[in-house]
Protein backbone atom coordinates (compact mmCIF):
# COMPACT_ATOMS: atom_id res chain seq x y z
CA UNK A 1 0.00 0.00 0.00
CA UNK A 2 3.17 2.50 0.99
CA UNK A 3 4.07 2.12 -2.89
CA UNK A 4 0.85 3.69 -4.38
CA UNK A 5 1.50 7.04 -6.24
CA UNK A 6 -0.89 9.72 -5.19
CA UNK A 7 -1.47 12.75 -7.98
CA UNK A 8 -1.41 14.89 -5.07
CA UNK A 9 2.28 14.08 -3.63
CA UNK A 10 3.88 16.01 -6.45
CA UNK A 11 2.06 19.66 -4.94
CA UNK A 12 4.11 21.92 -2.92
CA UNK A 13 2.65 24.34 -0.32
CA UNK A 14 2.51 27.86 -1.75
CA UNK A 15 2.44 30.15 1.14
CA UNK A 16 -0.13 33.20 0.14
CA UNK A 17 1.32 36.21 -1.60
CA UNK A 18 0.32 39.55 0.43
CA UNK A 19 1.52 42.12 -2.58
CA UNK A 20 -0.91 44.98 -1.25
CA UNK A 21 0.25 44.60 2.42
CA UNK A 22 4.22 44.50 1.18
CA UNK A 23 3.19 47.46 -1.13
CA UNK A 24 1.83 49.72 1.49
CA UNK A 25 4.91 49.08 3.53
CA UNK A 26 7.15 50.32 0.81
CA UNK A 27 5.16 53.27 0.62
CA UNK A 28 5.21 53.72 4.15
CA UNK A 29 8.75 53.12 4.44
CA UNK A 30 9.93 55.68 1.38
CA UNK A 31 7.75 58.47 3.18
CA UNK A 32 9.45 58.03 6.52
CA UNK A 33 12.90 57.67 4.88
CA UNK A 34 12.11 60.69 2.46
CA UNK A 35 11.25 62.67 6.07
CA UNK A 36 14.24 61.43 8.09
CA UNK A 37 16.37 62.77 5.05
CA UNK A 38 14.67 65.98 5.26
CA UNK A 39 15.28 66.59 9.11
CA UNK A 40 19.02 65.29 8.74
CA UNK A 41 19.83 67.26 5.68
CA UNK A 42 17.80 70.98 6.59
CA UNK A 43 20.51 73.41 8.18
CA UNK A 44 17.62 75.12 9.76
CA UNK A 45 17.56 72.04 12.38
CA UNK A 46 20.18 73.29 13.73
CA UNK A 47 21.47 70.00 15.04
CA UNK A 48 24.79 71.25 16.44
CA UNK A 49 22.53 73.72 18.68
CA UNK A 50 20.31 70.61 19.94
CA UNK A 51 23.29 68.35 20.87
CA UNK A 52 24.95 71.60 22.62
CA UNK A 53 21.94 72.56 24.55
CA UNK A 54 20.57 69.25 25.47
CA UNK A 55 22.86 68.47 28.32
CA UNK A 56 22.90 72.19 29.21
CA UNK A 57 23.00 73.58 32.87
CA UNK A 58 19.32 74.89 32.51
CA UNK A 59 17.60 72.59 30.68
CA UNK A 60 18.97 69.89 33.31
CA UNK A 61 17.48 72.13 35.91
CA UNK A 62 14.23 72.04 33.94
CA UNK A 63 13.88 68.60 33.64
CA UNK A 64 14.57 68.05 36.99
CA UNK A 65 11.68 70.64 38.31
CA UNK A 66 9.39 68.53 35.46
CA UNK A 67 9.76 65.37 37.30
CA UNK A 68 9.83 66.51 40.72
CA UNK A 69 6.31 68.39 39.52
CA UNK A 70 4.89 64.89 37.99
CA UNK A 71 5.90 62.76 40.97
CA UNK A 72 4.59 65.20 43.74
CA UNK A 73 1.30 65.72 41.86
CA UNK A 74 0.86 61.91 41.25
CA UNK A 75 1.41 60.47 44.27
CA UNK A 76 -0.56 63.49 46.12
CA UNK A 77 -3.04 63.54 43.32
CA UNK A 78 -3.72 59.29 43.41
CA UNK A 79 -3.79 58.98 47.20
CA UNK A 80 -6.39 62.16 47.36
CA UNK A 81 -8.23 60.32 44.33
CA UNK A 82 -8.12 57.16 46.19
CA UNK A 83 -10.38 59.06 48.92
CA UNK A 84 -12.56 60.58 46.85
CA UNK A 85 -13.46 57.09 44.54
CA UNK A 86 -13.86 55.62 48.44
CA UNK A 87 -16.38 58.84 49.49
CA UNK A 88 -18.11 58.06 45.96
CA UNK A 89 -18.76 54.66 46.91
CA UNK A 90 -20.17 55.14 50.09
CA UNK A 91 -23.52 54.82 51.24
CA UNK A 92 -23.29 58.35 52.59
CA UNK A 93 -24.71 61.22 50.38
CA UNK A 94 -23.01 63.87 51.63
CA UNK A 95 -19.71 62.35 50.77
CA UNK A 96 -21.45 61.40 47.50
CA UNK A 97 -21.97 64.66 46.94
CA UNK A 98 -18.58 66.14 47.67
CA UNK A 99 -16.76 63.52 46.28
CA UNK A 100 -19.08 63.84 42.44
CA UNK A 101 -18.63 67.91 43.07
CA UNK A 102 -15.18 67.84 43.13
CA UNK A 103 -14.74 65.04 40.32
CA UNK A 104 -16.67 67.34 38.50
CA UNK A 105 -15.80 71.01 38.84
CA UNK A 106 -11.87 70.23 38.48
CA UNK A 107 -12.75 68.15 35.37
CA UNK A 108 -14.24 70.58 33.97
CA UNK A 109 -12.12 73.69 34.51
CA UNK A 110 -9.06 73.60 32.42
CA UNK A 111 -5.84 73.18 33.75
CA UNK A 112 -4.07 76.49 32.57
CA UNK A 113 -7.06 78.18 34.62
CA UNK A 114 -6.98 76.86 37.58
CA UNK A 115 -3.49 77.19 37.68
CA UNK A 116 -3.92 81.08 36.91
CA UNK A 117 -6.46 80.76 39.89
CA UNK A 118 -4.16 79.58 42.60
CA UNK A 119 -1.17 81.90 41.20
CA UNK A 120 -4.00 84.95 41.88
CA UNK A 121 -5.34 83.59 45.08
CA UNK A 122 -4.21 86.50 46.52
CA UNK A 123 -6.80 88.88 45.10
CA UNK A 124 -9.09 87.02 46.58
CA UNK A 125 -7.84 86.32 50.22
CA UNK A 126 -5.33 88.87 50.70
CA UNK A 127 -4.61 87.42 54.43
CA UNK A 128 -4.97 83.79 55.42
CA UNK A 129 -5.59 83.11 58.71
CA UNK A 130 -6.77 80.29 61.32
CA UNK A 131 -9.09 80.56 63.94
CA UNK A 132 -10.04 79.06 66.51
CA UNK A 133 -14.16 79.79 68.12
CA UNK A 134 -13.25 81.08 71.97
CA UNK A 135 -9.49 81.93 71.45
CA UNK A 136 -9.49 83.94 68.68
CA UNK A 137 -6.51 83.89 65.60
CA UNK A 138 -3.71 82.18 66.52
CA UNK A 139 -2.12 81.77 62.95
CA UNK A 140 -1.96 84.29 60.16
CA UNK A 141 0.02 85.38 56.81
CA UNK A 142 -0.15 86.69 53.79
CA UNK A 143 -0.92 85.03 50.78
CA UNK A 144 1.99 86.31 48.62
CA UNK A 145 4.33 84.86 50.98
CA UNK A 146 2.61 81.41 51.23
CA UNK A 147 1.57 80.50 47.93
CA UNK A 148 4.55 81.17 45.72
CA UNK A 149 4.88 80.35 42.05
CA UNK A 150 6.04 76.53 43.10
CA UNK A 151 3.08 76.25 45.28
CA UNK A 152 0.31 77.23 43.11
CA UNK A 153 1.46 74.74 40.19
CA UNK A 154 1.54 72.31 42.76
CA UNK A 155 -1.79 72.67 44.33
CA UNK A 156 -3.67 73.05 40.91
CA UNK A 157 -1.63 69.74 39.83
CA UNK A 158 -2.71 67.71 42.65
CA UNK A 159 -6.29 68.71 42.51
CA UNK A 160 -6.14 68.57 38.88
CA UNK A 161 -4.79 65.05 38.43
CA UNK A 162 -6.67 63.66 41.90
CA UNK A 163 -10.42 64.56 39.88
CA UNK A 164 -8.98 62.04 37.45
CA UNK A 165 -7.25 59.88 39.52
CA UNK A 166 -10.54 59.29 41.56
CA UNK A 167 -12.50 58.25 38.42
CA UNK A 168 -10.11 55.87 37.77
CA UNK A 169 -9.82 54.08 41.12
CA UNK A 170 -13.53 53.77 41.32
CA UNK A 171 -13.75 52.12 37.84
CA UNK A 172 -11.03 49.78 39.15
CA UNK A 173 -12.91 48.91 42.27
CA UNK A 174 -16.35 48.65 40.82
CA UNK A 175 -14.83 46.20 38.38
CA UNK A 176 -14.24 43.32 41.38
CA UNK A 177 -17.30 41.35 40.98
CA UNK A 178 -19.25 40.82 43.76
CA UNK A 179 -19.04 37.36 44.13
CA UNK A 180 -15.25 37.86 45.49
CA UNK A 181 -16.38 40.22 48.15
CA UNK A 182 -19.39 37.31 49.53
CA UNK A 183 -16.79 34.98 49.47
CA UNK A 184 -14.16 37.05 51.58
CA UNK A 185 -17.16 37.96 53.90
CA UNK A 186 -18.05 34.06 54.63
CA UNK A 187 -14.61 33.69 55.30
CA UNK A 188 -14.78 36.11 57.97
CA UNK A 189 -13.19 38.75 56.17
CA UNK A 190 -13.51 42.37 58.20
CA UNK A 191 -14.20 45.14 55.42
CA UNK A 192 -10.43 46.83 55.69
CA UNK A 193 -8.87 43.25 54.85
CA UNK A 194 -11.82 43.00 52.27
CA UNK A 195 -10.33 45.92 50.74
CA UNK A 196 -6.39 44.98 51.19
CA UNK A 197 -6.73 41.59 50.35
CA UNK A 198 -9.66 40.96 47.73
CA UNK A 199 -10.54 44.36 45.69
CA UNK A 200 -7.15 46.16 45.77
CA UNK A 201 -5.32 43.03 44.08
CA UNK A 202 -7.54 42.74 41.45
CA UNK A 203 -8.77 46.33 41.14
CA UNK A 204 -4.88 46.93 40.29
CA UNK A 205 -5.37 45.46 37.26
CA UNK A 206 -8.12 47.36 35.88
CA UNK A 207 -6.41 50.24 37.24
CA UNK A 208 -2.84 50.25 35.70
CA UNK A 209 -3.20 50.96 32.13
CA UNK A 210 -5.31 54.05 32.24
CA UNK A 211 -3.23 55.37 35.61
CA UNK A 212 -0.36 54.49 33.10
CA UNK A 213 -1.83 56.71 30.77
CA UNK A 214 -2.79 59.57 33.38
CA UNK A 215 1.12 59.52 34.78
CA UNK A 216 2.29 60.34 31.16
CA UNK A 217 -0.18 63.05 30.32
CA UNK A 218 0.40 64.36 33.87
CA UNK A 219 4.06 64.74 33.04
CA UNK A 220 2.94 66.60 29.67
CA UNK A 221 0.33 68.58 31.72
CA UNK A 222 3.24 70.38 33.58
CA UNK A 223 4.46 71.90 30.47
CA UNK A 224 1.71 75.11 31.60
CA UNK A 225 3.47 75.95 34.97
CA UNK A 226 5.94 77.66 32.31
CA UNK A 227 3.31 80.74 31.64
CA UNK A 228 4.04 81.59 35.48
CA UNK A 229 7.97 81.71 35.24
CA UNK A 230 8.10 78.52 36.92
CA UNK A 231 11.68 76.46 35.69
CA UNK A 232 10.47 73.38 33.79
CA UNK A 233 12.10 72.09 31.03
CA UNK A 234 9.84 74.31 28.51
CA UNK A 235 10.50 77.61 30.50
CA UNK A 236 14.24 76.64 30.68
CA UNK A 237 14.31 76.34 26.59
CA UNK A 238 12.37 79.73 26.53
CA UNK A 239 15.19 81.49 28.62
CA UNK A 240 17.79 80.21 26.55
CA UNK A 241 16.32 81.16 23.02
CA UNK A 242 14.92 84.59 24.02
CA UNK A 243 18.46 85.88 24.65
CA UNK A 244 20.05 83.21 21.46
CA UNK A 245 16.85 83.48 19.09
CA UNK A 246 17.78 80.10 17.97
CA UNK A 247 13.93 78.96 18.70
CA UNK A 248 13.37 75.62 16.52
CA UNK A 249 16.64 73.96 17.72
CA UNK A 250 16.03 74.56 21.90
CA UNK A 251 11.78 73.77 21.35
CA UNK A 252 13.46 70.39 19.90
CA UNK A 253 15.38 69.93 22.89
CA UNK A 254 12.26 70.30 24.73
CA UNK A 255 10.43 67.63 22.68
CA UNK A 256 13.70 65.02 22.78
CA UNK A 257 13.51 65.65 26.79
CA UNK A 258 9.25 64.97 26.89
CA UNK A 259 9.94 62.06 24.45
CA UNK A 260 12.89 60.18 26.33
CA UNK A 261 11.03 61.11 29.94
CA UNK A 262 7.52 59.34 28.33
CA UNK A 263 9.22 56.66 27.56
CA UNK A 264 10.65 55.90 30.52
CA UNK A 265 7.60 55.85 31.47
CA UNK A 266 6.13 53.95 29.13
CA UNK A 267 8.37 50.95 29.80
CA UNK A 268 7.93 51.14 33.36
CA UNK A 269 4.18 51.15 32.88
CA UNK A 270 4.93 47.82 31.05
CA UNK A 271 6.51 45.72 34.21
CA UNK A 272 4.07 47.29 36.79
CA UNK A 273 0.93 46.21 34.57
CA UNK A 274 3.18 42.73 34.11
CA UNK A 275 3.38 42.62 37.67
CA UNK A 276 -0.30 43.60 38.56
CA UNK A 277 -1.62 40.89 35.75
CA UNK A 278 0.53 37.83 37.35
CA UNK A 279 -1.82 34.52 37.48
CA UNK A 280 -4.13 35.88 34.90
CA UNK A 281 -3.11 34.38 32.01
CA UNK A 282 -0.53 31.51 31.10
CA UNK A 283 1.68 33.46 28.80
CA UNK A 284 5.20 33.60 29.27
CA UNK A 285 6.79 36.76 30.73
CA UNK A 286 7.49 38.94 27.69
CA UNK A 287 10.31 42.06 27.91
CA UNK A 288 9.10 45.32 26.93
CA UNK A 289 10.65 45.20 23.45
CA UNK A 290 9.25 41.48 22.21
CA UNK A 291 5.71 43.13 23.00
CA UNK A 292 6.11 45.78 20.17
CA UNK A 293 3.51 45.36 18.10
CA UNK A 294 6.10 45.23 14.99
CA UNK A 295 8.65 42.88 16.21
CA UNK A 296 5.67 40.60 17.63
CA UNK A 297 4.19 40.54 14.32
CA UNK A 298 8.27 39.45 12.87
CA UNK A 299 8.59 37.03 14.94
CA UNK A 300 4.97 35.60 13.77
CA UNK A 301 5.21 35.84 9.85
CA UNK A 302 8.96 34.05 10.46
CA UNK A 303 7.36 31.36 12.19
CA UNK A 304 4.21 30.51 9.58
CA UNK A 305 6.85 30.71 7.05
CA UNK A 306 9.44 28.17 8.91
CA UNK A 307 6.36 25.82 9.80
């Protein structure tokens, strides 16, 4: 029977011919080389200036106030956020009403007013004070002295990023089902381990990507405290091209310093959302670079055509 001749064992496999798909990357691939030619070849660049200025004395200054900004406004903003998704939740609707009022009134100011707000607060309450019913005012000063340029930006950060923050964290709680919270009540469960042990885990997950997401457009977000002569990395590129007028080259080192900082972030949003997604799914560990959508989708076409 092994010595039959089939008509059939004389085909080969023909893997299918994708000529639009290998077309549209040429195309693709000649615009972005035509482009990259373009920015390496135009003098107006200025790429000399760039590499001089991008390690500069001011700018490092400036990136160094950005992240100090995004970290203090994050962490501030996410614990305060953490409160208000909690006072959302509860049963009680006065905190329901704070917490939605808040959610919603810094949501729906913009960012570059609120921060004018607190940098004015002064015209509004020349003097703060604290009193105390019986003894009288035992603490005052004035507000020109307590809310300085530094303060303002941070104050209208935090409350900025903690009315997002606190939509966030209640999406990620909500999203526990309710069967895991019976379950860690019949096992005797009091409602702060219920929280530490059974929603937190798992609300982490649902929580990571967009909070990922926030973290980066926070950082971007504190481009604005530059309109108030506060030292960023934007203001610091301002100083140094007002007095050089070389104003293309030092808003690129601007853009190369929000580009490496974001993805920084980026990558570290990667291993946390790793981390918080353990035990989900079977999938071996990936690194940040095999999970690029184009070298995952290599590694893929090399393998249907080796198989």
């Amino acid at each position: 029977m092994s010595d039959i001749h089939h008509p059939t064992d004389d085909l080969k496999i023909v893997g299918k011919r994708y000529y639009g798909r290998w077309f549209s990357a040429l195309v693709v691939l000649l615009c972005v080389v035509a482009m990259a030619h373009s920015m390496i070849n135009n003098p107006r660049f200025e790429w000399g200036v760039i590499a001089e200025n991008f390690t500069g004395a001011s700018i490092l200054q400036g990136v160094l106030m950005t992240l100090q900004l995004t970290a203090i406004s994050v962490v501030l903003g996410f614990a305060f956020g953490t409160v208000l998704a909690l006072m959302r939740l509860s049963s009680n609707p006065v905190l329901v009403g704070v917490s939605w009022f808040y959610t919603w009134f810094f949501r729906g100011v913009p960012m570059l007013v609120q921060l004018f707000l607190w940098y004015n607060i002064a015209a509004l309450y020349p003097t703060i004070a604290l009193s105390i019913p019986g003894l009288g005012e035992i603490w005052s000063t004035q507000s020109n002295a307590l809310v300085s340029p530094f303060s303002a930006a941070v104050i209208a950060l935090v409350m900025h990023q903690s009315a997002y923050a606190a939509e966030i964290v209640r999406a990620g709680i909500q999203s526990v089902g309710n069967g895991q919270l019976e379950a860690a009540r019949a096992l005797g469960y009091r409602p702060s381990q219920i929280f530490r042990h059974t929603v937190l885990p798992q609300a982490m997950r649902a929580i990571m990507p967009p909070a990922g997401n926030e973290i980066i457009g926070q950082l971007k977000t504190t481009a604005v405290v530059s309109v108030i002569s506060l030292q960023d990395v934007l203001f610091s590129a301002q100083i140094i091209y007002q007095r050089t007028y070389e104003v293309i080259p030092l808003l690129l080192v601007a853009t190369l310093w929000y580009l490496l900082m974001t993805s920084v972030l980026s990558v570290g949003q990667f291993y946390v959302e790793r981390y918080f997604g353990r035990g989900v799914t079977r999938r071996e560990k990936r690194s940040f670079f095999k999970s690029l959508p184009g070298l995952s989708g290599v590694k893929a076409a090399r393998s249907v055509s080796n198989g």
